[in-house]
C-alpha atoms as a PDB file:
ATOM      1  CA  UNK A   1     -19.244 -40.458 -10.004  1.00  0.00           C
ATOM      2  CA  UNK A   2     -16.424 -39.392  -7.530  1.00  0.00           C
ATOM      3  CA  UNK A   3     -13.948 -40.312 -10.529  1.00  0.00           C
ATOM      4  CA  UNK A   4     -15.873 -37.838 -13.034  1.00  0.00           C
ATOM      5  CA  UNK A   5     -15.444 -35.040 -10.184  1.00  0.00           C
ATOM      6  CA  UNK A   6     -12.247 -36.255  -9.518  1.00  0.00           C
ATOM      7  CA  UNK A   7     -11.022 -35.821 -13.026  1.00  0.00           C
ATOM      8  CA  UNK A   8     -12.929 -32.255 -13.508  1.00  0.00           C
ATOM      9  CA  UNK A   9     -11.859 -30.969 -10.375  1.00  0.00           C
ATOM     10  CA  UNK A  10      -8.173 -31.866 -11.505  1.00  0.00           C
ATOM     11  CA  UNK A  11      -8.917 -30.428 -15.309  1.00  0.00           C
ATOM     12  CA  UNK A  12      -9.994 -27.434 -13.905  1.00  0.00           C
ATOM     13  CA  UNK A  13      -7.305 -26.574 -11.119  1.00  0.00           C
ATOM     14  CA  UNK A  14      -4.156 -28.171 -12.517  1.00  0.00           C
ATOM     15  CA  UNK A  15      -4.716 -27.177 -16.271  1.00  0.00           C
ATOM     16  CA  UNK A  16      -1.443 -25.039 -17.211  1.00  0.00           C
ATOM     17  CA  UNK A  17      -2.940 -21.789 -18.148  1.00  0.00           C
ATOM     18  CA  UNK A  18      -1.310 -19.391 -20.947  1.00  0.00           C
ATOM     19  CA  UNK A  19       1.304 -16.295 -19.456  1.00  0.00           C
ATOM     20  CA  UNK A  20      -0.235 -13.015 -19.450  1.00  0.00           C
ATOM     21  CA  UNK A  21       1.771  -9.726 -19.231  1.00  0.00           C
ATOM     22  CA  UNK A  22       1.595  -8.599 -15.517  1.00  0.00           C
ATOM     23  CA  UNK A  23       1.182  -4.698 -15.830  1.00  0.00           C
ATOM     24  CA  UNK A  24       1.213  -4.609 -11.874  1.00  0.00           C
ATOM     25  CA  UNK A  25      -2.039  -2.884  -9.860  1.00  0.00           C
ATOM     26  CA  UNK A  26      -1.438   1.098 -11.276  1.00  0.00           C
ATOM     27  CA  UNK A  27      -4.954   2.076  -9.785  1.00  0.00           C
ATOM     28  CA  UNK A  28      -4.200   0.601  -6.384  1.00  0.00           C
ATOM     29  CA  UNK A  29      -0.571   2.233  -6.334  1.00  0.00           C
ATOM     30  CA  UNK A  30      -2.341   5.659  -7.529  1.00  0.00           C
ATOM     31  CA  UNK A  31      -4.880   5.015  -4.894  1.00  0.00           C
ATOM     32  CA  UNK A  32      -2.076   4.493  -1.942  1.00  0.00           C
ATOM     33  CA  UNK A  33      -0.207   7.621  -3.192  1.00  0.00           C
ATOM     34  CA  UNK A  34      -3.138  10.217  -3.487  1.00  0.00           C
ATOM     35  CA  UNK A  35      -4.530   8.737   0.278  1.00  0.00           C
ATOM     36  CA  UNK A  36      -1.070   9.054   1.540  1.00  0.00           C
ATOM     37  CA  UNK A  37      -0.827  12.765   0.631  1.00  0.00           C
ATOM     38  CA  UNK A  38      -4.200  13.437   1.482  1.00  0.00           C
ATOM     39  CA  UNK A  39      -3.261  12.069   5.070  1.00  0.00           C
ATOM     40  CA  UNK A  40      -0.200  14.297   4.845  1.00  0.00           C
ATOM     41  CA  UNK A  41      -1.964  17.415   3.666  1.00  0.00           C
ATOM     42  CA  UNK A  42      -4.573  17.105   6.636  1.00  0.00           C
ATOM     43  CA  UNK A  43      -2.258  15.549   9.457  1.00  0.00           C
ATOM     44  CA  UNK A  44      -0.331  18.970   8.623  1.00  0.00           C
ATOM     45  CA  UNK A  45      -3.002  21.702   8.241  1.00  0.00           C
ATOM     46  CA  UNK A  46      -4.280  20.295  11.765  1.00  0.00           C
ATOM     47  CA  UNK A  47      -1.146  19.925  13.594  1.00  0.00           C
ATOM     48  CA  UNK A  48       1.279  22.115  11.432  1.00  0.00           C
ATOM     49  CA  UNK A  49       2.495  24.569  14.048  1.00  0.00           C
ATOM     50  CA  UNK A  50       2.857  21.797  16.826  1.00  0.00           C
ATOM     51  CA  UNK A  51       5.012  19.815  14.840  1.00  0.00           C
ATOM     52  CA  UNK A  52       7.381  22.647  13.468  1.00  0.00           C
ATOM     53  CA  UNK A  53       7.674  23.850  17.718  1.00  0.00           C
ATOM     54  CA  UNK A  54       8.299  19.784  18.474  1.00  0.00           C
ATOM     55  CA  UNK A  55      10.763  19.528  15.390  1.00  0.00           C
ATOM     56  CA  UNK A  56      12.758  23.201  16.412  1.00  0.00           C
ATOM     57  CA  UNK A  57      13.046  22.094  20.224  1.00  0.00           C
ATOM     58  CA  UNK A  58      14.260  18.574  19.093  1.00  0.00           C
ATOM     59  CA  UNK A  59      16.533  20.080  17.440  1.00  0.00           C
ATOM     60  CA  UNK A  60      17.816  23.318  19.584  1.00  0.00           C
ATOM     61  CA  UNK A  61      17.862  20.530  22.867  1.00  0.00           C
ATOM     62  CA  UNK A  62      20.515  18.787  20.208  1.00  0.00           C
ATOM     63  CA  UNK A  63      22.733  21.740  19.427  1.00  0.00           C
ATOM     64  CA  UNK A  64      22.768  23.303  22.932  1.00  0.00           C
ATOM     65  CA  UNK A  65      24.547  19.967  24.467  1.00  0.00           C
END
């Protein structure tokens, strides 16, 4: 009996299967881009103003040395 299962276990993982055409995951990348501007879009309606004063006195601290 453990030969029979044996054999069918080995049929069933080793057996060479045909090549398919890998497309790639074009929901999932679709997915990641419309979350990541989503995040982007809200991050920056929230914080918009704070980030434009952090970014200008970043950069005047820069050109005043």
């Amino acid at each position: 009996m453990s030969l029979l299962l044996t054999r069918l276990f080995l049929m069933l993982v080793v057996k060479p299967r045909p090549a398919r055409k890998e497309r790639g995951d074009v929901p999932g990348w679709v997915l990641i881009t419309v979350m990541t501007a989503g995040l982007v879009v809200a991050i920056w309606g929230v914080a918009g103003r704070q980030l434009q004063d952090m970014l200008e006195n970043a950069l005047d601290s820069v050109s005043n040395k």
